[in-house]
C-alpha atoms as a PDB file:
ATOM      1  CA  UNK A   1     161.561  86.518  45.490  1.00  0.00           C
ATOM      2  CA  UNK A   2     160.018  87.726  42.382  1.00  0.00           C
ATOM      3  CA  UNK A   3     157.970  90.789  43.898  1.00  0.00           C
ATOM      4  CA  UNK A   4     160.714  92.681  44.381  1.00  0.00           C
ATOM      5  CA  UNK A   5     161.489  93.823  41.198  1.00  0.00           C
ATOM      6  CA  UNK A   6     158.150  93.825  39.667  1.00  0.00           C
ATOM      7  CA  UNK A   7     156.871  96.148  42.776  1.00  0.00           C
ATOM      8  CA  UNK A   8     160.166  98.284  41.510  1.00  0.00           C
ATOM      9  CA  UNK A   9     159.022  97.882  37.803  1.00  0.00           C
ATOM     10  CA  UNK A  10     155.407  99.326  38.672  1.00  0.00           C
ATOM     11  CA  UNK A  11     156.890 102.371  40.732  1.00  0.00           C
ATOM     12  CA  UNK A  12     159.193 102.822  38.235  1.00  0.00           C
ATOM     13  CA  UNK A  13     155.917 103.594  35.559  1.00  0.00           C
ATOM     14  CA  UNK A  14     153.696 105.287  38.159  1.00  0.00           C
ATOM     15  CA  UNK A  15     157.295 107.462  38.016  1.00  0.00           C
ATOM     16  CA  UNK A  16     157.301 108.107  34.607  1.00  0.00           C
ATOM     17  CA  UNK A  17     153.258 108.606  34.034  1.00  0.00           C
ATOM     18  CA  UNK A  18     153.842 111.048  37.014  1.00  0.00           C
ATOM     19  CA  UNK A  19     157.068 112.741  34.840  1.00  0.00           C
ATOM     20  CA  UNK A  20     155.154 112.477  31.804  1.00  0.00           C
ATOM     21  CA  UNK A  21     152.273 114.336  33.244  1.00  0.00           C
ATOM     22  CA  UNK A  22     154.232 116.580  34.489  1.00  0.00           C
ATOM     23  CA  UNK A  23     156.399 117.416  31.097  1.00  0.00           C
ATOM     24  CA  UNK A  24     152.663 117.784  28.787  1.00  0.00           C
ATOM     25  CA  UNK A  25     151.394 120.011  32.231  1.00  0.00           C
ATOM     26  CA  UNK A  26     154.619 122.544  31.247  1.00  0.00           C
ATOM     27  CA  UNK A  27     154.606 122.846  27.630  1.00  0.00           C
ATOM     28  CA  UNK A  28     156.314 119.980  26.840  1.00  0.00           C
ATOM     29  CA  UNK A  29     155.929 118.392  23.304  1.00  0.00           C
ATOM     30  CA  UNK A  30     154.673 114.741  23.742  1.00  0.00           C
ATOM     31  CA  UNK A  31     157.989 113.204  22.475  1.00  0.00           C
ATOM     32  CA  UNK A  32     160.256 115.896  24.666  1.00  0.00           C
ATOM     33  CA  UNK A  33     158.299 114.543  27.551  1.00  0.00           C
ATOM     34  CA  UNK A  34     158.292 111.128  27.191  1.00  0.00           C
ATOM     35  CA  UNK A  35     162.078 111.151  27.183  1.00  0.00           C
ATOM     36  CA  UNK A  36     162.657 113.099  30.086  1.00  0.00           C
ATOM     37  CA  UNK A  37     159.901 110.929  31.990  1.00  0.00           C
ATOM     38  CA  UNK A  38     161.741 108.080  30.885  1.00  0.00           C
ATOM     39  CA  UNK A  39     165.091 108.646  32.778  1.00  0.00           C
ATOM     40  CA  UNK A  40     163.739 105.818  35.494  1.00  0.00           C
ATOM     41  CA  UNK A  41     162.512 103.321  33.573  1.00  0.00           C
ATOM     42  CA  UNK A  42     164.372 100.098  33.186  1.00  0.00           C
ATOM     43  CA  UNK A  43     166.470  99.449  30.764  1.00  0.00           C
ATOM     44  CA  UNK A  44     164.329  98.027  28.136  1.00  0.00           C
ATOM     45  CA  UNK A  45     161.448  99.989  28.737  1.00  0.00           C
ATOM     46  CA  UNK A  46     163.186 103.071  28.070  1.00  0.00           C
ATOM     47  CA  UNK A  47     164.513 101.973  25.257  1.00  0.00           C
ATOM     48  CA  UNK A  48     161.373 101.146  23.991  1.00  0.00           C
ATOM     49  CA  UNK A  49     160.404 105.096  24.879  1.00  0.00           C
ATOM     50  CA  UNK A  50     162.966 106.149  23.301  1.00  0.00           C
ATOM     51  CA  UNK A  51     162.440 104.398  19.641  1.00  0.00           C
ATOM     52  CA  UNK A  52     158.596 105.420  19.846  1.00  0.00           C
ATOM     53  CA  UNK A  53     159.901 109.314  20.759  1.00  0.00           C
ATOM     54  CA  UNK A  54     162.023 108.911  17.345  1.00  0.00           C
ATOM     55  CA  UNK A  55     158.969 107.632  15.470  1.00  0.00           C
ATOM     56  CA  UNK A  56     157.110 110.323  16.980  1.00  0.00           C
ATOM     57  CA  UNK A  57     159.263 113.175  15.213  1.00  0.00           C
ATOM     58  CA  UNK A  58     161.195 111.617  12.091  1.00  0.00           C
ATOM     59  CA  UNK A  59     160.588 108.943   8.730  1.00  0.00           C
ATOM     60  CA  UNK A  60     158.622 106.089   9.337  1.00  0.00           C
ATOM     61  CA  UNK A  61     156.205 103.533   6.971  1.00  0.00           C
ATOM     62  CA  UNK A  62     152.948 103.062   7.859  1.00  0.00           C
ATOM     63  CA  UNK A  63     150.085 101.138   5.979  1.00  0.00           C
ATOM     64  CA  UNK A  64     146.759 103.421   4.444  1.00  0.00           C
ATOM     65  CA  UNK A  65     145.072 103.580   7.864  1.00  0.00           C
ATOM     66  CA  UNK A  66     148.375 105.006   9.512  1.00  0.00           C
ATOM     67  CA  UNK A  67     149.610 101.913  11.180  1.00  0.00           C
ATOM     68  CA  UNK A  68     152.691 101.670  12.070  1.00  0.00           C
ATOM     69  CA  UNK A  69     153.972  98.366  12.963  1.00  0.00           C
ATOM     70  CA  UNK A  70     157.896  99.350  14.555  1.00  0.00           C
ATOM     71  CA  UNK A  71     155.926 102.039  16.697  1.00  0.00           C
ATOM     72  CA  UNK A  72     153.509  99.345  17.587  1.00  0.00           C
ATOM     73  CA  UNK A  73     156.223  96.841  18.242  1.00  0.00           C
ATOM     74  CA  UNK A  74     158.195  99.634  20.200  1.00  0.00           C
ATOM     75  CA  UNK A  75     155.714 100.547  22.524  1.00  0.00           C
ATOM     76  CA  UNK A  76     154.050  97.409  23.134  1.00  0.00           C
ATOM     77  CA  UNK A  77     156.716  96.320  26.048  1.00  0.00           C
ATOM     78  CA  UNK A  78     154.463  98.763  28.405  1.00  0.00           C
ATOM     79  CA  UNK A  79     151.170  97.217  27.733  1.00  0.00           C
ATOM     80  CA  UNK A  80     153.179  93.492  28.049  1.00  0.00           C
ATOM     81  CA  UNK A  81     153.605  94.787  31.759  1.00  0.00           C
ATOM     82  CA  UNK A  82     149.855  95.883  32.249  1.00  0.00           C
ATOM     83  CA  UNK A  83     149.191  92.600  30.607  1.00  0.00           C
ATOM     84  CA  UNK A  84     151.217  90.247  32.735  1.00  0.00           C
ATOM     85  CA  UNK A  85     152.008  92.100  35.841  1.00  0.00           C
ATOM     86  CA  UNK A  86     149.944  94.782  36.208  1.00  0.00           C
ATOM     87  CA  UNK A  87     146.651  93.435  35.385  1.00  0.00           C
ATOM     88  CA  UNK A  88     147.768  89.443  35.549  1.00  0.00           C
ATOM     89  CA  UNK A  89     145.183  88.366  32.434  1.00  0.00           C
ATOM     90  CA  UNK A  90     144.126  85.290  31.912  1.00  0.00           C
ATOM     91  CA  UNK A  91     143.028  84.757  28.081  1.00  0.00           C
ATOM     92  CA  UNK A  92     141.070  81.761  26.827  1.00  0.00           C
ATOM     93  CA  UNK A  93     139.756  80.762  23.357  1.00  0.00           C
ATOM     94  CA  UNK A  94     142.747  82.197  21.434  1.00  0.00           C
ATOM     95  CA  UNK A  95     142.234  79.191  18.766  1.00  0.00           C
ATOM     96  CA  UNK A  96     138.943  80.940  17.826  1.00  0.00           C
ATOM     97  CA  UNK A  97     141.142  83.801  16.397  1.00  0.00           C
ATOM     98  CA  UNK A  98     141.249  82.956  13.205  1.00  0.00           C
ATOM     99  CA  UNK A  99     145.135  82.473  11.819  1.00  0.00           C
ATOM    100  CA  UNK A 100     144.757  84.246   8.365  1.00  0.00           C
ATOM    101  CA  UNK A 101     141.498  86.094   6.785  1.00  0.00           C
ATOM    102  CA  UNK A 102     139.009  88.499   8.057  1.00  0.00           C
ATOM    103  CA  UNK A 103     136.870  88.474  10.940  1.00  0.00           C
ATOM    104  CA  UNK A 104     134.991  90.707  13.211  1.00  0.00           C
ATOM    105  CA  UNK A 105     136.042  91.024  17.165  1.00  0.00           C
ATOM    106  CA  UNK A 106     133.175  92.380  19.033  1.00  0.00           C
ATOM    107  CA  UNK A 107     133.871  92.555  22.688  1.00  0.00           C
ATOM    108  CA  UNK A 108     131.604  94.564  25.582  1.00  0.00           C
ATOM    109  CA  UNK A 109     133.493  98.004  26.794  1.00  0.00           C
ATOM    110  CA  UNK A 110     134.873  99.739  29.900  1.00  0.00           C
ATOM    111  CA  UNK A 111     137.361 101.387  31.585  1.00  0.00           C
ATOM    112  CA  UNK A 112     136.149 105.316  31.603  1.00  0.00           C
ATOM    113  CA  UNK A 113     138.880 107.142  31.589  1.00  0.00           C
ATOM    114  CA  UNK A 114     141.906 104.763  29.147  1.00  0.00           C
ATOM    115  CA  UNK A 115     139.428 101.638  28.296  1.00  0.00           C
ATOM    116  CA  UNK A 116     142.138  99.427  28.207  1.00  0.00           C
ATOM    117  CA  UNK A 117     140.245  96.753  26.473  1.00  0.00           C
ATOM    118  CA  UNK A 118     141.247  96.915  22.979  1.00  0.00           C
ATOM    119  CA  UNK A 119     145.011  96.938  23.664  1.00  0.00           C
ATOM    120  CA  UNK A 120     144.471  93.843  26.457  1.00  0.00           C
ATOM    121  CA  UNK A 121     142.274  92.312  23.437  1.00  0.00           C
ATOM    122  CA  UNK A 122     145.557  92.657  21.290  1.00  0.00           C
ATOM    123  CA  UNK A 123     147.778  91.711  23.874  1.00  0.00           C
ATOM    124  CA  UNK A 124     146.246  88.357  23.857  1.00  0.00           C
ATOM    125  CA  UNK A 125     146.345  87.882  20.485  1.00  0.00           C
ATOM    126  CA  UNK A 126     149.959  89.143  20.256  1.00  0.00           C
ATOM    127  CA  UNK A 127     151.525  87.186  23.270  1.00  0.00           C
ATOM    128  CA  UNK A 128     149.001  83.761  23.020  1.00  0.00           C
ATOM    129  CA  UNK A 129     148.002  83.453  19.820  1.00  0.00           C
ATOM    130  CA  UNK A 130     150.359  80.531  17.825  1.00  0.00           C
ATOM    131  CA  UNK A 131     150.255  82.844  14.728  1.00  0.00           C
ATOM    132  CA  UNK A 132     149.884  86.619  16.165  1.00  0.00           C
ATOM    133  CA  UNK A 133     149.021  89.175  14.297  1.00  0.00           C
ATOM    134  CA  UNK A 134     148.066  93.167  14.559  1.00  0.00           C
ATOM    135  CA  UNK A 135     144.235  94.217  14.855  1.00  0.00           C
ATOM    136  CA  UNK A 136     142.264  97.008  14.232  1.00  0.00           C
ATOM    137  CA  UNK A 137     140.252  98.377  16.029  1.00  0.00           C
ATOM    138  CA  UNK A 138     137.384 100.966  16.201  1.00  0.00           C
ATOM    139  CA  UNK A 139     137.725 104.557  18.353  1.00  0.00           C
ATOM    140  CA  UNK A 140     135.053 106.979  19.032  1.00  0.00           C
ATOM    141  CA  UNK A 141     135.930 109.870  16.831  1.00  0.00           C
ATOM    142  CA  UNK A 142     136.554 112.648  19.522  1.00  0.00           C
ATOM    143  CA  UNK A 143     139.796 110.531  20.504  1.00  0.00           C
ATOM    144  CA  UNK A 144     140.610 111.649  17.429  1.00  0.00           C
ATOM    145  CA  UNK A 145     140.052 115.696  18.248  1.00  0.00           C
ATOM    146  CA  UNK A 146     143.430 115.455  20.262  1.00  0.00           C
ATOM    147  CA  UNK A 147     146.518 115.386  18.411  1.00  0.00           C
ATOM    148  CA  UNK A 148     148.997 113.573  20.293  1.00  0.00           C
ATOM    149  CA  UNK A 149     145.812 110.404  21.000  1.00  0.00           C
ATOM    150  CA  UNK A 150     145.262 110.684  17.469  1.00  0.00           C
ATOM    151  CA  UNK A 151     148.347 109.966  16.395  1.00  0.00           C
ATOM    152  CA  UNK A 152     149.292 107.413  18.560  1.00  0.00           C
ATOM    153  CA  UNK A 153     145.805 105.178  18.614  1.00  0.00           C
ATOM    154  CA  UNK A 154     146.446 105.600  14.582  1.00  0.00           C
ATOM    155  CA  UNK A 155     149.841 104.016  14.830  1.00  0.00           C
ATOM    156  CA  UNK A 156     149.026 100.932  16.971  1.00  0.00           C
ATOM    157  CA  UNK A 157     146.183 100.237  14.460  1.00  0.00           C
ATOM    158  CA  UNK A 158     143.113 102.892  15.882  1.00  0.00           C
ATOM    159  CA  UNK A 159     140.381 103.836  12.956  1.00  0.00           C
ATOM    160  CA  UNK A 160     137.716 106.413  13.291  1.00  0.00           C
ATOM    161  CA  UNK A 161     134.617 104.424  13.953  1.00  0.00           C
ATOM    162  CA  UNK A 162     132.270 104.043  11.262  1.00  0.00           C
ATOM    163  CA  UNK A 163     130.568 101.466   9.185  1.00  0.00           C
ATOM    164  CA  UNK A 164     132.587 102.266   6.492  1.00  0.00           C
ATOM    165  CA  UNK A 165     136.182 102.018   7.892  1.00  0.00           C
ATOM    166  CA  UNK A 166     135.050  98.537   9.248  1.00  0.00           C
ATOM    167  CA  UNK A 167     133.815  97.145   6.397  1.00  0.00           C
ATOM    168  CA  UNK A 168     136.902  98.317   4.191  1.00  0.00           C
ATOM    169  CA  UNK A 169     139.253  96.681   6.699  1.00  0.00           C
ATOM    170  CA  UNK A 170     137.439  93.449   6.514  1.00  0.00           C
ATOM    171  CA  UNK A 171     137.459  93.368   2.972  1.00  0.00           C
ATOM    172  CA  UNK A 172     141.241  93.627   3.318  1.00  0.00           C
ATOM    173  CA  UNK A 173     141.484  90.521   5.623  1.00  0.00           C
ATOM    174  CA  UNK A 174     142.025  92.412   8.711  1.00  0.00           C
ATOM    175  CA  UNK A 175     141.192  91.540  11.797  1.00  0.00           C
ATOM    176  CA  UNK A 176     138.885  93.973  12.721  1.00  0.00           C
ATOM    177  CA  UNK A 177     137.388  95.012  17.002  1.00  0.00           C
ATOM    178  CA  UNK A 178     134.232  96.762  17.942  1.00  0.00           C
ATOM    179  CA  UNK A 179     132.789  97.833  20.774  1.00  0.00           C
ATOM    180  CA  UNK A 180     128.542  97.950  20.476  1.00  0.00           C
ATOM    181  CA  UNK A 181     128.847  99.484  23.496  1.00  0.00           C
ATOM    182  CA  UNK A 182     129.910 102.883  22.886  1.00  0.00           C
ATOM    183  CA  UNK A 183     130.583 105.620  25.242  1.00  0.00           C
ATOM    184  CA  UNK A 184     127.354 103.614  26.877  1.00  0.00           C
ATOM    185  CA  UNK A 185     129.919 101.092  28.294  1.00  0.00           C
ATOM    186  CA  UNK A 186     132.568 103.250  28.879  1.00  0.00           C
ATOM    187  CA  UNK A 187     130.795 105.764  30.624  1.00  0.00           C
ATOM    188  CA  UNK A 188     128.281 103.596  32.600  1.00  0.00           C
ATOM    189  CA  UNK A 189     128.331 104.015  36.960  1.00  0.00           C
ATOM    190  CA  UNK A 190     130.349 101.456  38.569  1.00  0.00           C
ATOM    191  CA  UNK A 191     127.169 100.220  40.721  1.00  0.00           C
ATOM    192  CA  UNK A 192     126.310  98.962  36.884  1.00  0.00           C
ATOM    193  CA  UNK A 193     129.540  97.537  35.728  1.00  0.00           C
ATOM    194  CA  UNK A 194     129.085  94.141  33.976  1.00  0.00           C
ATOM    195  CA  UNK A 195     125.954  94.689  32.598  1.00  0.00           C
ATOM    196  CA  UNK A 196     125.796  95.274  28.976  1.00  0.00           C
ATOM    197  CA  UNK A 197     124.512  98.002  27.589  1.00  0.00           C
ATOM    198  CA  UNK A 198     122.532  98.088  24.320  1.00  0.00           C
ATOM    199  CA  UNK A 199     124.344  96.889  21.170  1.00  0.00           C
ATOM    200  CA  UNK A 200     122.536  99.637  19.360  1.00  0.00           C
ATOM    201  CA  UNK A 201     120.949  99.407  15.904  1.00  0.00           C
ATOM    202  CA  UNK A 202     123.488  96.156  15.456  1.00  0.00           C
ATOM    203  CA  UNK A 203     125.810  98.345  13.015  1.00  0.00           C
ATOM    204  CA  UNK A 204     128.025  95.536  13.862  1.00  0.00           C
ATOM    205  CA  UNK A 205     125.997  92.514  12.376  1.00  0.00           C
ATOM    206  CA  UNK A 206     125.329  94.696   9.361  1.00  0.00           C
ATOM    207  CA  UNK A 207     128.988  95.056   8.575  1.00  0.00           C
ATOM    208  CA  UNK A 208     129.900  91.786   9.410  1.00  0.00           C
ATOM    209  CA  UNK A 209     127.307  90.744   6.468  1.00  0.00           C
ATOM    210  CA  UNK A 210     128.478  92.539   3.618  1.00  0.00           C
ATOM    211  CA  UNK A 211     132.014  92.083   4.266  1.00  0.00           C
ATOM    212  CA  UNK A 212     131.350  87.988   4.772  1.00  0.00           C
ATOM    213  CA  UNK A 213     132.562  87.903   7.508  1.00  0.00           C
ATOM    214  CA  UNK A 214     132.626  85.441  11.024  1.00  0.00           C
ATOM    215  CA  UNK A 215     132.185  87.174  14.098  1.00  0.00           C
ATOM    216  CA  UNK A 216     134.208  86.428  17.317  1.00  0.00           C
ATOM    217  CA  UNK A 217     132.610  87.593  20.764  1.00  0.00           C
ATOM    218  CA  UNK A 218     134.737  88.465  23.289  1.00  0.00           C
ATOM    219  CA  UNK A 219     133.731  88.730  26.715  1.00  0.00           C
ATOM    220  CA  UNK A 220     136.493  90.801  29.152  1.00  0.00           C
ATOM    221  CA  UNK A 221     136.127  90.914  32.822  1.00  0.00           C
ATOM    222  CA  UNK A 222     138.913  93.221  35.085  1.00  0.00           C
ATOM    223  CA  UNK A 223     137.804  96.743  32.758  1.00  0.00           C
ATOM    224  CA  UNK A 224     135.515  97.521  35.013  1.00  0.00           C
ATOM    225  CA  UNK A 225     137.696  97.829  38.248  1.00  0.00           C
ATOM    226  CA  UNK A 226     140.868  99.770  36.748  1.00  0.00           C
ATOM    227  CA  UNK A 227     138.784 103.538  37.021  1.00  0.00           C
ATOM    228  CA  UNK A 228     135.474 102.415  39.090  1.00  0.00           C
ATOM    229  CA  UNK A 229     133.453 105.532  38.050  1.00  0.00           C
ATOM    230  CA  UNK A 230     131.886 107.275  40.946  1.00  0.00           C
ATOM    231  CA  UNK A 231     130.483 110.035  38.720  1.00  0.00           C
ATOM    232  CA  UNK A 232     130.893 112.542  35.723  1.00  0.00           C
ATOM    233  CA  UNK A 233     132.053 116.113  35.270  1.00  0.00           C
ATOM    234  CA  UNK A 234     130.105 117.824  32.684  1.00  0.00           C
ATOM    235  CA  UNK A 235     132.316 121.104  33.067  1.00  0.00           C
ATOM    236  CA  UNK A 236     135.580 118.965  32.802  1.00  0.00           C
ATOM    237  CA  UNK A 237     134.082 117.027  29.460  1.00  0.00           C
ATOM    238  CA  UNK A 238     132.912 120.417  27.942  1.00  0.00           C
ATOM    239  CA  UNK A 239     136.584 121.142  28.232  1.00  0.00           C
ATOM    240  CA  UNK A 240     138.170 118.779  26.669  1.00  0.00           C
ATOM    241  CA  UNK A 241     135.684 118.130  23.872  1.00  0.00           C
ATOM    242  CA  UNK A 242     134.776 113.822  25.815  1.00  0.00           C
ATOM    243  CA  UNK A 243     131.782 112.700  25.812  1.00  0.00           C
ATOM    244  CA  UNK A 244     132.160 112.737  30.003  1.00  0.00           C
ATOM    245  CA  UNK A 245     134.844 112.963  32.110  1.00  0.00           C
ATOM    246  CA  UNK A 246     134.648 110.139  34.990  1.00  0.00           C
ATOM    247  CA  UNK A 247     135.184 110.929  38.667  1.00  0.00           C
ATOM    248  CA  UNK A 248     137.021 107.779  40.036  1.00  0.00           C
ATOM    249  CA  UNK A 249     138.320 106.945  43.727  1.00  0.00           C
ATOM    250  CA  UNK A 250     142.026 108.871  42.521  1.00  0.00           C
ATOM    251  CA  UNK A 251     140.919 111.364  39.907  1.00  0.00           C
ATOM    252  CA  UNK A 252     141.501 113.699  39.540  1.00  0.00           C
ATOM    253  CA  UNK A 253     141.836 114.104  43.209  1.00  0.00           C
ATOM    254  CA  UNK A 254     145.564 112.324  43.073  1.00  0.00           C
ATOM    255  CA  UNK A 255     146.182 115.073  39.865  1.00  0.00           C
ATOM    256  CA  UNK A 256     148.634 112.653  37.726  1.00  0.00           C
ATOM    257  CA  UNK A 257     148.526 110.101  40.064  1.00  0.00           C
ATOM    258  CA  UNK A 258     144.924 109.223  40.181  1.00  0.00           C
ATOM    259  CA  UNK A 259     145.523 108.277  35.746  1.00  0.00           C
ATOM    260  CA  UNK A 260     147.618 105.261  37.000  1.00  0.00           C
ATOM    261  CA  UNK A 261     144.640 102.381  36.316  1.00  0.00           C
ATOM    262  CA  UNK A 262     144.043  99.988  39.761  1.00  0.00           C
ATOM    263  CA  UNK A 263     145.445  96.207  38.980  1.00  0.00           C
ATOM    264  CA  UNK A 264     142.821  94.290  38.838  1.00  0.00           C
ATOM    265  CA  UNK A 265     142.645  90.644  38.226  1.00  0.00           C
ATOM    266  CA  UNK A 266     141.950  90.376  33.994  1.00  0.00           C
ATOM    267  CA  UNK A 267     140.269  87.479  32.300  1.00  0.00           C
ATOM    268  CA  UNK A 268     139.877  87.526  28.330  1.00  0.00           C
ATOM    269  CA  UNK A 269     137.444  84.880  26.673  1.00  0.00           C
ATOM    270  CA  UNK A 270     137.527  84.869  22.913  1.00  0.00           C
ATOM    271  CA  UNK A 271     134.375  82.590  22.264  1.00  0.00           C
ATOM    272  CA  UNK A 272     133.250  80.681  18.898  1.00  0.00           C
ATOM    273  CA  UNK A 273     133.002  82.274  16.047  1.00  0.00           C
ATOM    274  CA  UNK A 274     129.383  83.188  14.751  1.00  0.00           C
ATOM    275  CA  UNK A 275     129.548  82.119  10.683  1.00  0.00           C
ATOM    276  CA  UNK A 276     127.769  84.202   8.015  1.00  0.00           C
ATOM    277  CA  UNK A 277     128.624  82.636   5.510  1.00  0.00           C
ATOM    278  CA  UNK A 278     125.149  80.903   5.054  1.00  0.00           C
ATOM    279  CA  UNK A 279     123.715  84.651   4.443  1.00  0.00           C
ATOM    280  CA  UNK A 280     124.154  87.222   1.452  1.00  0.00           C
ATOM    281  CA  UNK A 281     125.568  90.353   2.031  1.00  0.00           C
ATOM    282  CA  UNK A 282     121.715  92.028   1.254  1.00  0.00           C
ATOM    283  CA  UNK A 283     120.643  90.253   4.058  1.00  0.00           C
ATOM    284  CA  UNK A 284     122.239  92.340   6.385  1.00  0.00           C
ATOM    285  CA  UNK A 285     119.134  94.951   4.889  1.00  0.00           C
ATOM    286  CA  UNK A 286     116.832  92.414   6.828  1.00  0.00           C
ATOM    287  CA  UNK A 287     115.985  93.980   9.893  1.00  0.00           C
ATOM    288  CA  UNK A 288     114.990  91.523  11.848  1.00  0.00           C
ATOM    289  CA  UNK A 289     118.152  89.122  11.217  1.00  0.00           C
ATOM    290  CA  UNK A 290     120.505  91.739  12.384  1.00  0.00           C
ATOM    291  CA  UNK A 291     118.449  92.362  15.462  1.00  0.00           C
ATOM    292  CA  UNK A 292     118.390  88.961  16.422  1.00  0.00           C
ATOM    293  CA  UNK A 293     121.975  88.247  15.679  1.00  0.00           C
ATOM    294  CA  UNK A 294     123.082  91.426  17.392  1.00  0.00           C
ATOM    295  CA  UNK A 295     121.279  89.772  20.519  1.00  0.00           C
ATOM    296  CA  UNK A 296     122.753  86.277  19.762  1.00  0.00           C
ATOM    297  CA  UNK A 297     125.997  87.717  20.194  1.00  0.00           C
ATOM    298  CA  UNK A 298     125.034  90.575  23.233  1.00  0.00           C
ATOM    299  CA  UNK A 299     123.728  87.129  24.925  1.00  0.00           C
ATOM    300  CA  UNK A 300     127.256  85.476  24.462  1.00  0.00           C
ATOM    301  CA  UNK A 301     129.354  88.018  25.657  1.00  0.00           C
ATOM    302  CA  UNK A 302     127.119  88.645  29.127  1.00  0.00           C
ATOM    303  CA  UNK A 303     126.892  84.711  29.920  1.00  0.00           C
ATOM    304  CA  UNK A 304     130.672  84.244  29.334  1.00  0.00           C
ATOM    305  CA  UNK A 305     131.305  87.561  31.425  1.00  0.00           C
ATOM    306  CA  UNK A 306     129.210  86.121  34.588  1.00  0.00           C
ATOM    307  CA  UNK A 307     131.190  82.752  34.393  1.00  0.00           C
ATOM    308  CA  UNK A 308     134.544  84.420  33.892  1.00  0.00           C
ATOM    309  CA  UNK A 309     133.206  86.719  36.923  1.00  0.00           C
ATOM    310  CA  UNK A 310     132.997  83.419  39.282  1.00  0.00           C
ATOM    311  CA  UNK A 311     136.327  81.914  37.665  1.00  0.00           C
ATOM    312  CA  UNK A 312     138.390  85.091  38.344  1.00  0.00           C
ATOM    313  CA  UNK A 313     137.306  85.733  42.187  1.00  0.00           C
ATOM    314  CA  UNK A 314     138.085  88.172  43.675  1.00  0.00           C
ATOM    315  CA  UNK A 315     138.849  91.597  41.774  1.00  0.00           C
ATOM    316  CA  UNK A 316     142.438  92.096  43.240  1.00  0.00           C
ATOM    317  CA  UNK A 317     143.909  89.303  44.950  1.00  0.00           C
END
């Protein structure tokens, strides 16, 4: 009996991410558009359109990175539905979130065209977690080239990624997420998808040192399946200043249509912690420790992402 209304709930977004497109396609200022794309929405989610349109364009506090917490809170409704209709996760490990202090999320990466990770990452922490509380987390800087995604990946807690901005938000007790990965994981062929790619130089371990912090891998499964990337348009990419531009089963063959992600089955492990605290911060100029803890951690996330591969079955039922 409950279908119904949540098959009426996900035409009702495919509706307004159709609108939406639509409204930016004319002209439109991202706000403007929003609104009108909005007109079908239920209740509640409009509402929640409407509040983040008014944050868009008038007064509103947000913290030295550009966080904005009533944005955050207003738009968050939307990925509630991706998180527990759309998508159906299933998050584990939540008491290795630490409830107060610092400490480094690293999780693998995917999803090519939205990766969807960090904000189903912060989902789980939002809507499981006994004491929830608002990450940040790292975005390649040419997200930050486009105004309206720069502005709105700023105000649900989005910082340029660098070594820097990680360690300073760390050293403010922050949770903190990274993605080793890069456009590597993002951008990888779906006849690859689960299989880690590099973890780099481990930037990751070397930030997590001086900042004294714990590290928390996260292994996602469900990323993978939402924009199964068939291959990549150079000419598109060029275009729009990406690092690639993924062709999918639906894009951009669909147009607006094919940006609507598939709903796959989600499963979120947040495993234990990795302490540093045994280690100075100038150890993380030790080469060979932060190469073998990088791979401590790579190793983590790929076991837990082949057993949450057999727990969650198949990709869509």
């Amino acid at each position: 009996m409950s279908a119904a209304p949540e098959t009426d709930t996900a035409e009702a977004i495919a509706g307004f991410l159709r609108g939406l497109g639509t409204g930016l396609g004319s002209g439109l200022d991202p706000a403007t558009a929003a609104e009108r794309a909005a007109a079908g929405l239920p209740r509640g989610l409009r509402s929640s359109v409407e509040r983040a349109s008014r944050r868009l364009r008038g007064d509103y506090h947000e913290d030295e990175w550009g966080f904005d917490e009533e944005f955050a809170e207003a738009v968050f409704p939307f990925f509630e539905f991706l998180y527990t209709t759309w998508w159906r996760v299933q998050a584990d490990g939540l008491e290795h979130v630490p409830s107060h202090g610092r400490a480094l999320i690293v999780s693998n990466h995917a999803g090519s065209l939205f990766p969807f990770d960090a904000s189903m990452i912060t989902g789980a922490i939002m809507k499981e977690h006994p004491l929830p509380r608002w990450p940040k987390f790292m975005v390649l800087n040419w997200a930050f080239v486009l105004p309206f995604l720069s502005a709105f990946m700023r105000r649900v807690g989005g910082l340029p990624a660098s070594p820097h901005n990680a360690q300073r938000a760390l050293e403010q007790d922050h949770l903190v997420m990274v993605f080793p990965e890069g456009v590597k994981g993002t951008g990888k062929p779906f006849s690859d998808r689960y299989r880690l790619q590099r973890f780099g130089r481990g930037g990751f371990v070397e930030v997590a040192l001086r900042a004294r912090s714990s590290i928390v891998p996260v292994a996602v499964v469900g990323s993978e399946e939402i924009y199964p990337m068939l291959g990549d348009s150079r000419l598109l990419a060029r275009a729009v200043g990406a690092p690639f531009a993924p062709i999918t089963p639906t894009f951009p063959w669909l147009g607006p249509l094919g940006l609507i992600p598939l709903p796959s089955k989600w499963r979120i492990e947040f495993c234990p912690p990795i302490d540093l605290s045994e280690y100075p911060p100038e150890a993380a100029d030790d080469r060979r420790l932060v190469f073998d803890l990088s791979e401590q951690v790579r190793e983590a996330i790929q076991a837990k992402i082949y057993e949450n591969l057999v727990k969650r079955g198949s990709a869509f039922l």
